[in-house]
Structure formats: C-alpha cells, structure tokens
PDB file of N, CA and C in Angstrom:
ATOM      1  N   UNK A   1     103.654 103.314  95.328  1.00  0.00           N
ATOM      2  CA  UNK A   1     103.705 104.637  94.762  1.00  0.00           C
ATOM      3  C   UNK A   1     105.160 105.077  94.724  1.00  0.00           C
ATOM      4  N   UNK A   2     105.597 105.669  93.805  1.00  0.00           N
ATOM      5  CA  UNK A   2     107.077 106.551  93.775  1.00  0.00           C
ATOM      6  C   UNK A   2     106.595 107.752  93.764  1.00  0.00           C
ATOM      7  N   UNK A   3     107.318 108.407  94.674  1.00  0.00           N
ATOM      8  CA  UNK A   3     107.631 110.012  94.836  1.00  0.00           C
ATOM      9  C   UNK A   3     108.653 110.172  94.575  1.00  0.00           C
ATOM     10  N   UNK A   4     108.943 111.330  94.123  1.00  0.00           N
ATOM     11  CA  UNK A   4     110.648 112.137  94.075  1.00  0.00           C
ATOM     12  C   UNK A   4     110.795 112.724  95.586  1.00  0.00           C
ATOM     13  N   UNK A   5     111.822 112.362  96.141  1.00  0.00           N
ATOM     14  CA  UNK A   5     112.400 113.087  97.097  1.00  0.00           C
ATOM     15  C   UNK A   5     113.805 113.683  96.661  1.00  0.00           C
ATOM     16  N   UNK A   6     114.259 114.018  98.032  1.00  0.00           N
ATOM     17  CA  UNK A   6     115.479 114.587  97.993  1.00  0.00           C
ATOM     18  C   UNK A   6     116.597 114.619  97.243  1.00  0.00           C
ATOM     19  N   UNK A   7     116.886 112.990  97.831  1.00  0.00           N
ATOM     20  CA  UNK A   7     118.029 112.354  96.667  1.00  0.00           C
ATOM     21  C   UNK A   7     117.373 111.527  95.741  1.00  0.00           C
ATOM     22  N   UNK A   8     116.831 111.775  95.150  1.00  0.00           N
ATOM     23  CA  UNK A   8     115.994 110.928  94.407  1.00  0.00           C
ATOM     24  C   UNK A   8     114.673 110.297  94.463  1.00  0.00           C
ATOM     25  N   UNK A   9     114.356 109.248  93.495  1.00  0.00           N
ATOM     26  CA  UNK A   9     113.144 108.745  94.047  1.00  0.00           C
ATOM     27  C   UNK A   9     112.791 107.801  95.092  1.00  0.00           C
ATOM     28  N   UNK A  10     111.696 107.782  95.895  1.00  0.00           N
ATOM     29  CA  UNK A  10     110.622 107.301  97.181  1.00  0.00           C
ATOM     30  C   UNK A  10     110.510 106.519  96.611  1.00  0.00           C
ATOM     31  N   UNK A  11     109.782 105.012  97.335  1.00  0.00           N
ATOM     32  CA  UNK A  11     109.134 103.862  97.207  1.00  0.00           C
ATOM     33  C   UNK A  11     108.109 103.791  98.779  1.00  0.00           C
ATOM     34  N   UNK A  12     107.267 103.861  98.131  1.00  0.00           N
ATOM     35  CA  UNK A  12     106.110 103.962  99.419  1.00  0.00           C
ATOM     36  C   UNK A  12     105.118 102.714  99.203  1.00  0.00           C
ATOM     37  N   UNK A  13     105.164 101.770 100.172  1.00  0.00           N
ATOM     38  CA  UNK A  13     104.140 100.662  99.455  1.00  0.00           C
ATOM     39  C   UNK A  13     102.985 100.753 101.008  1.00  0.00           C
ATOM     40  N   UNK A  14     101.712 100.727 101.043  1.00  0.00           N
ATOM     41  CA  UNK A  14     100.800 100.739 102.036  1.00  0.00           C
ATOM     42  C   UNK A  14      99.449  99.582 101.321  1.00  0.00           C
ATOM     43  N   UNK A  15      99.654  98.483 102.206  1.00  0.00           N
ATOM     44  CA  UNK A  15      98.598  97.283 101.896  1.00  0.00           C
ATOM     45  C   UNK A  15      97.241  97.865 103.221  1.00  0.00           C
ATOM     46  N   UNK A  16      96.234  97.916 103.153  1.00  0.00           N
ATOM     47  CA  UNK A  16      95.310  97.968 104.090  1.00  0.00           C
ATOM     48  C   UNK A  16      93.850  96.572 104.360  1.00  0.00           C
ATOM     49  N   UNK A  17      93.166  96.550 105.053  1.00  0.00           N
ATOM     50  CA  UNK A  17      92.363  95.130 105.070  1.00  0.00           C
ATOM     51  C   UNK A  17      90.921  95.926 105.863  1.00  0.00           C
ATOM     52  N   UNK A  18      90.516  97.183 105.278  1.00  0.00           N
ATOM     53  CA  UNK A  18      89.483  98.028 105.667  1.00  0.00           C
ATOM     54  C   UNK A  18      89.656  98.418 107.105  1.00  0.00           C
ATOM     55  N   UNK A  19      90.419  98.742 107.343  1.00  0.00           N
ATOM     56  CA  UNK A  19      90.919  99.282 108.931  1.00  0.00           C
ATOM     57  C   UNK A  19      91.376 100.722 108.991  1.00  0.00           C
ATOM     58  N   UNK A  20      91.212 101.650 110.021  1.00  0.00           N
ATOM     59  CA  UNK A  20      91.976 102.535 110.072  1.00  0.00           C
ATOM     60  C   UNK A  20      93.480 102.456 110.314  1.00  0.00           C
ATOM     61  N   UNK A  21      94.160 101.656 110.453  1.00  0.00           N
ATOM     62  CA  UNK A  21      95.133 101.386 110.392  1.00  0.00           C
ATOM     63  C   UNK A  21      96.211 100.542 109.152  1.00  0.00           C
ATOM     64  N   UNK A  22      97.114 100.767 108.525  1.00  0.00           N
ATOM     65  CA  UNK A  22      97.465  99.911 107.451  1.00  0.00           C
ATOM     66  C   UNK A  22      98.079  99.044 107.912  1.00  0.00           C
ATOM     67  N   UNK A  23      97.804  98.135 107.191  1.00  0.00           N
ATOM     68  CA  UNK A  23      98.165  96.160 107.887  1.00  0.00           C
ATOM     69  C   UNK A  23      99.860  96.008 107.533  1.00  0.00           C
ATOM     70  N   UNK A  24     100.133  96.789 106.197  1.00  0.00           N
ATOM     71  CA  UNK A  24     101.483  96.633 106.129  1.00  0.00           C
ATOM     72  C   UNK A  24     101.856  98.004 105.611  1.00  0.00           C
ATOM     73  N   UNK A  25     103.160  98.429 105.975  1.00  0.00           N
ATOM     74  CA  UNK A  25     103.666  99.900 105.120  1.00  0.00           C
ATOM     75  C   UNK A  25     104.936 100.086 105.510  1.00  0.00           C
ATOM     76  N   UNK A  26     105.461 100.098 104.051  1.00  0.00           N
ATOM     77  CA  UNK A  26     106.950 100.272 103.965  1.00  0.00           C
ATOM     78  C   UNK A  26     106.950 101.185 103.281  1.00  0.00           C
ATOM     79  N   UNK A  27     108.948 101.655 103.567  1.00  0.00           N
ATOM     80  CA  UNK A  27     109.039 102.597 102.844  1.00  0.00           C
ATOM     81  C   UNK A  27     110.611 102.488 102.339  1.00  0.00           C
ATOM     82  N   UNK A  28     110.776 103.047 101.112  1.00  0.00           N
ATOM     83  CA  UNK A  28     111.791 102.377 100.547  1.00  0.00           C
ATOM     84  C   UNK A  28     112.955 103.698  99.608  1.00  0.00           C
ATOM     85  N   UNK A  29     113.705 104.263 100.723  1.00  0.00           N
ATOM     86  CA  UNK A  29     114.462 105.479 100.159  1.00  0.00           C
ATOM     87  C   UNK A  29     115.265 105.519  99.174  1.00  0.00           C
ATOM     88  N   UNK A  30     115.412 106.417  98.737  1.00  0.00           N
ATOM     89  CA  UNK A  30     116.088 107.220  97.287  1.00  0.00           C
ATOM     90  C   UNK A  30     117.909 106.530  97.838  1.00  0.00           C
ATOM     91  N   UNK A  31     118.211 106.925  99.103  1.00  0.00           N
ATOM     92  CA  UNK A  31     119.527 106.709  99.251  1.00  0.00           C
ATOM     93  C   UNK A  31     119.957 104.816  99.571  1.00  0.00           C
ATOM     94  N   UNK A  32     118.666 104.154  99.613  1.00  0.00           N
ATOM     95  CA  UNK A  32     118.872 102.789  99.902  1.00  0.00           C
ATOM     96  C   UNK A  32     119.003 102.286  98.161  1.00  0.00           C
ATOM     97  N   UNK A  33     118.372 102.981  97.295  1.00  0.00           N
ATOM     98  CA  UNK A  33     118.632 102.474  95.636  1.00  0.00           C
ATOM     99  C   UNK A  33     119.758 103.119  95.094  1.00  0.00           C
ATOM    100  N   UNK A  34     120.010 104.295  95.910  1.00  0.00           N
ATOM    101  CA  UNK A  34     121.896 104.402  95.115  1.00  0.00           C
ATOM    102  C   UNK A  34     122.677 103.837  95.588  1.00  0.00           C
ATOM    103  N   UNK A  35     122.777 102.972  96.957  1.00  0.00           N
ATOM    104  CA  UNK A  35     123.433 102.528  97.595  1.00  0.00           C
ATOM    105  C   UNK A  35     123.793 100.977  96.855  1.00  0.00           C
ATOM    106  N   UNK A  36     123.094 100.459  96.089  1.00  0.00           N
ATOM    107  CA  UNK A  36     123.012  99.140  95.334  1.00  0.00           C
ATOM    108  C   UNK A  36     124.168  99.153  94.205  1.00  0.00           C
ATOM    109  N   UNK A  37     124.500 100.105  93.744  1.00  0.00           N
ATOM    110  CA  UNK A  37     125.168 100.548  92.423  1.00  0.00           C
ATOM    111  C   UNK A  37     126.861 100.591  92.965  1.00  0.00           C
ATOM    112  N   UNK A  38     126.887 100.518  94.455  1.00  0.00           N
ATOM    113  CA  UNK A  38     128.238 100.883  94.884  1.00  0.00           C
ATOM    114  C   UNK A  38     129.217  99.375  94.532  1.00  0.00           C
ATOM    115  N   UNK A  39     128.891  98.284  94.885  1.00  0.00           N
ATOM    116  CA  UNK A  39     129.958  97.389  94.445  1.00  0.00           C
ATOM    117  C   UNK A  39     130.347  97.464  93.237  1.00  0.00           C
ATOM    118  N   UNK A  40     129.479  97.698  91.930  1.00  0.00           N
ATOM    119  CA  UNK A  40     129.912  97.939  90.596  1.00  0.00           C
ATOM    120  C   UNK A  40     130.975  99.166  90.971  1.00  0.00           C
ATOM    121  N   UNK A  41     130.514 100.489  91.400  1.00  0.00           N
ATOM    122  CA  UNK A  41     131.883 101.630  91.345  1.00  0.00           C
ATOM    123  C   UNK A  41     133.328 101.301  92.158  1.00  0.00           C
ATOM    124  N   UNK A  42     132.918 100.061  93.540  1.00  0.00           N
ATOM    125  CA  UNK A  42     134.671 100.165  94.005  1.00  0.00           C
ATOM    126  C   UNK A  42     135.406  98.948  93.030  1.00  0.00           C
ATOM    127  N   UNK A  43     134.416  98.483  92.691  1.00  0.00           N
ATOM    128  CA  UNK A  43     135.219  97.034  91.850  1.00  0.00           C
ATOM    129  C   UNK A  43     136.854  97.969  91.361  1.00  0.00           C
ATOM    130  N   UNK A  44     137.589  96.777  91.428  1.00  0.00           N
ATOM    131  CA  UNK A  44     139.234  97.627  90.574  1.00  0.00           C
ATOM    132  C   UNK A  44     139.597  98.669  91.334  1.00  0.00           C
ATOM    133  N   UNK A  45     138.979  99.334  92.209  1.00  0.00           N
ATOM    134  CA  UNK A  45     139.277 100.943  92.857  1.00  0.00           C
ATOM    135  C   UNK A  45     140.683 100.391  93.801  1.00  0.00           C
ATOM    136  N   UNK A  46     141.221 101.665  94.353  1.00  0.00           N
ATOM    137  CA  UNK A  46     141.852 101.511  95.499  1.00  0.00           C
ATOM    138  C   UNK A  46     141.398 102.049  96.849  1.00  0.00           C
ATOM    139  N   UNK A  47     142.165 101.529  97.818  1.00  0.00           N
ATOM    140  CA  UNK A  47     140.886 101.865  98.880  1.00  0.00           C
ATOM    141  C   UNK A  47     141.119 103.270  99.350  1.00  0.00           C
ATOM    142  N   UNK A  48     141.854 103.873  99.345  1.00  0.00           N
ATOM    143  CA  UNK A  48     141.463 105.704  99.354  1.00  0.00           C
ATOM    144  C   UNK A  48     140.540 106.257  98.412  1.00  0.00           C
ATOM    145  N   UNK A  49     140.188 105.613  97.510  1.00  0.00           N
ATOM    146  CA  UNK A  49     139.089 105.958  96.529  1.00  0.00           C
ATOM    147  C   UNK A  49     137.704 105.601  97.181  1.00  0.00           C
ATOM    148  N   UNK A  50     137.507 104.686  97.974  1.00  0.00           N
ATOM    149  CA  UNK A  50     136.264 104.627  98.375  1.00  0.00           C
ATOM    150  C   UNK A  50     135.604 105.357  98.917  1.00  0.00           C
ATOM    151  N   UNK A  51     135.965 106.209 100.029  1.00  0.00           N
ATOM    152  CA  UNK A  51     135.839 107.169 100.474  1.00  0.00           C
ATOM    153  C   UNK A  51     135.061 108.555 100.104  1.00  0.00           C
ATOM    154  N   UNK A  52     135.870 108.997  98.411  1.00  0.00           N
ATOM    155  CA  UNK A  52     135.710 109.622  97.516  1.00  0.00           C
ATOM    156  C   UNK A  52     134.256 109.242  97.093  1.00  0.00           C
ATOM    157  N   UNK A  53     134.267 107.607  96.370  1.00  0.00           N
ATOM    158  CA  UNK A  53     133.179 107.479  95.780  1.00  0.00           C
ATOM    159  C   UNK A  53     132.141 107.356  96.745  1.00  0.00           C
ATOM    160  N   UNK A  54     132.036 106.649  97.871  1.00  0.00           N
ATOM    161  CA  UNK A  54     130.691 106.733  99.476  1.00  0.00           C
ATOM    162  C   UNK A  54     130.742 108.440  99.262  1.00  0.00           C
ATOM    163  N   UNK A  55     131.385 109.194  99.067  1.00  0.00           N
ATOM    164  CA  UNK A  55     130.504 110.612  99.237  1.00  0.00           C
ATOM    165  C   UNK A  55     130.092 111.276  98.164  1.00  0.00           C
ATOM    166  N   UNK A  56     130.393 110.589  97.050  1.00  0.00           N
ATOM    167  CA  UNK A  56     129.544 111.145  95.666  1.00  0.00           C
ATOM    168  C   UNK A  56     128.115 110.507  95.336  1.00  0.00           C
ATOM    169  N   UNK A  57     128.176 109.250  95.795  1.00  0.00           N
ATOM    170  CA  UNK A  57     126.602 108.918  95.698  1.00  0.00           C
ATOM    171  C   UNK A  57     126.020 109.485  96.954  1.00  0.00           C
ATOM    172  N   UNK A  58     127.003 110.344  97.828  1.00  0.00           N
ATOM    173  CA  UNK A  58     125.498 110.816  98.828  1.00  0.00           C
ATOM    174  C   UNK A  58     124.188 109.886  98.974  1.00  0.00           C
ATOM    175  N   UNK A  59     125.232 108.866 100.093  1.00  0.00           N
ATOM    176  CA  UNK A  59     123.893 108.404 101.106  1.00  0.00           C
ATOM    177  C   UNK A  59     124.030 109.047 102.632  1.00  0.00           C
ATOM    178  N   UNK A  60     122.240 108.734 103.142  1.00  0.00           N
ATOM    179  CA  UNK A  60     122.660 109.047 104.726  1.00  0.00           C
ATOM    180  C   UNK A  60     122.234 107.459 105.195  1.00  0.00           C
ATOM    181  N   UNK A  61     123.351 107.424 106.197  1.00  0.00           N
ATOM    182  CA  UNK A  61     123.073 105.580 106.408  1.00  0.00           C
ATOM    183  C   UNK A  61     121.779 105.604 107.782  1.00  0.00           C
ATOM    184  N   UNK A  62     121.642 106.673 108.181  1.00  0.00           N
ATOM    185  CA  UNK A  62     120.475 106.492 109.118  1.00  0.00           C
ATOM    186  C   UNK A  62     118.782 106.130 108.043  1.00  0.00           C
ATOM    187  N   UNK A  63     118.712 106.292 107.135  1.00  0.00           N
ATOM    188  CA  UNK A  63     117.807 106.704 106.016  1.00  0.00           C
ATOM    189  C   UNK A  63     117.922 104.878 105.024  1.00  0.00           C
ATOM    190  N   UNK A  64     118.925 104.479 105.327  1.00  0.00           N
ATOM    191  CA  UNK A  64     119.591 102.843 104.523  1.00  0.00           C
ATOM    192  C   UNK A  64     118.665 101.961 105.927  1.00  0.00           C
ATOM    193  N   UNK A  65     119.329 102.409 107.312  1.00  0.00           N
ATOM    194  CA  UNK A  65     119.155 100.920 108.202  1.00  0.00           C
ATOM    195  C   UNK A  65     117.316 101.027 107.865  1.00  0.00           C
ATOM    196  N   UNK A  66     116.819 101.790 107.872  1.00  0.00           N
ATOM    197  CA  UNK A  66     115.472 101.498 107.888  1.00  0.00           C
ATOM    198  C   UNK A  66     114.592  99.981 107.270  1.00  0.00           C
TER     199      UNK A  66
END
C-alpha cells in the first residue's frame, strides 16, 4: 500500500498466513526514497555544497536506518 506522509509518500507492505499476527511487515519511508536521488545531485558539486543539498531533500536519518 502507499500512503502520503509527511515528506512524501509511505510504502507499507504486510504479508499474513491467517494469524493474528503478520508473518512479514515492512515499512518503507518517504525520506528513505529521496534519499536515493542524492548521488545524482552531489555528482560535480563541491563539498560545502553538500551540506546545502543533505538539507534540501530533508531527510531524518533515524526514519532511513530502519
């Protein structure tokens, strides 16, 4: 399922095997899919620019290690 969150869109996947419990469930944040796009933006950059650009895609890295 995709939801919209915060920074964007959710990835919610839940497999079940008739249990009250789900057998598998992940979850897959808005800030872990902007985070993919960053080697294309520092390519050519200089490195005081990185900085700049890590805080325009607004990630939170506690929200990535997941």
């Amino acid at each position: 399922v995709r939801i919209e969150a915060g920074r964007g869109e959710m990835g919610i996947f839940i497999m079940g095997n008739d249990n009250v419990f789900p057998w598998r469930w992940k979850i897959r944040p808005a800030d872990f899919n902007n985070l993919q796009v960053l080697p294309n933006l520092l390519k050519g950059r200089k490195v005081a620019d990185i900085f700049v650009i890590l805080g325009s895609v607004d990630v939170v890295m506690g929200s990535v290690d997941r």
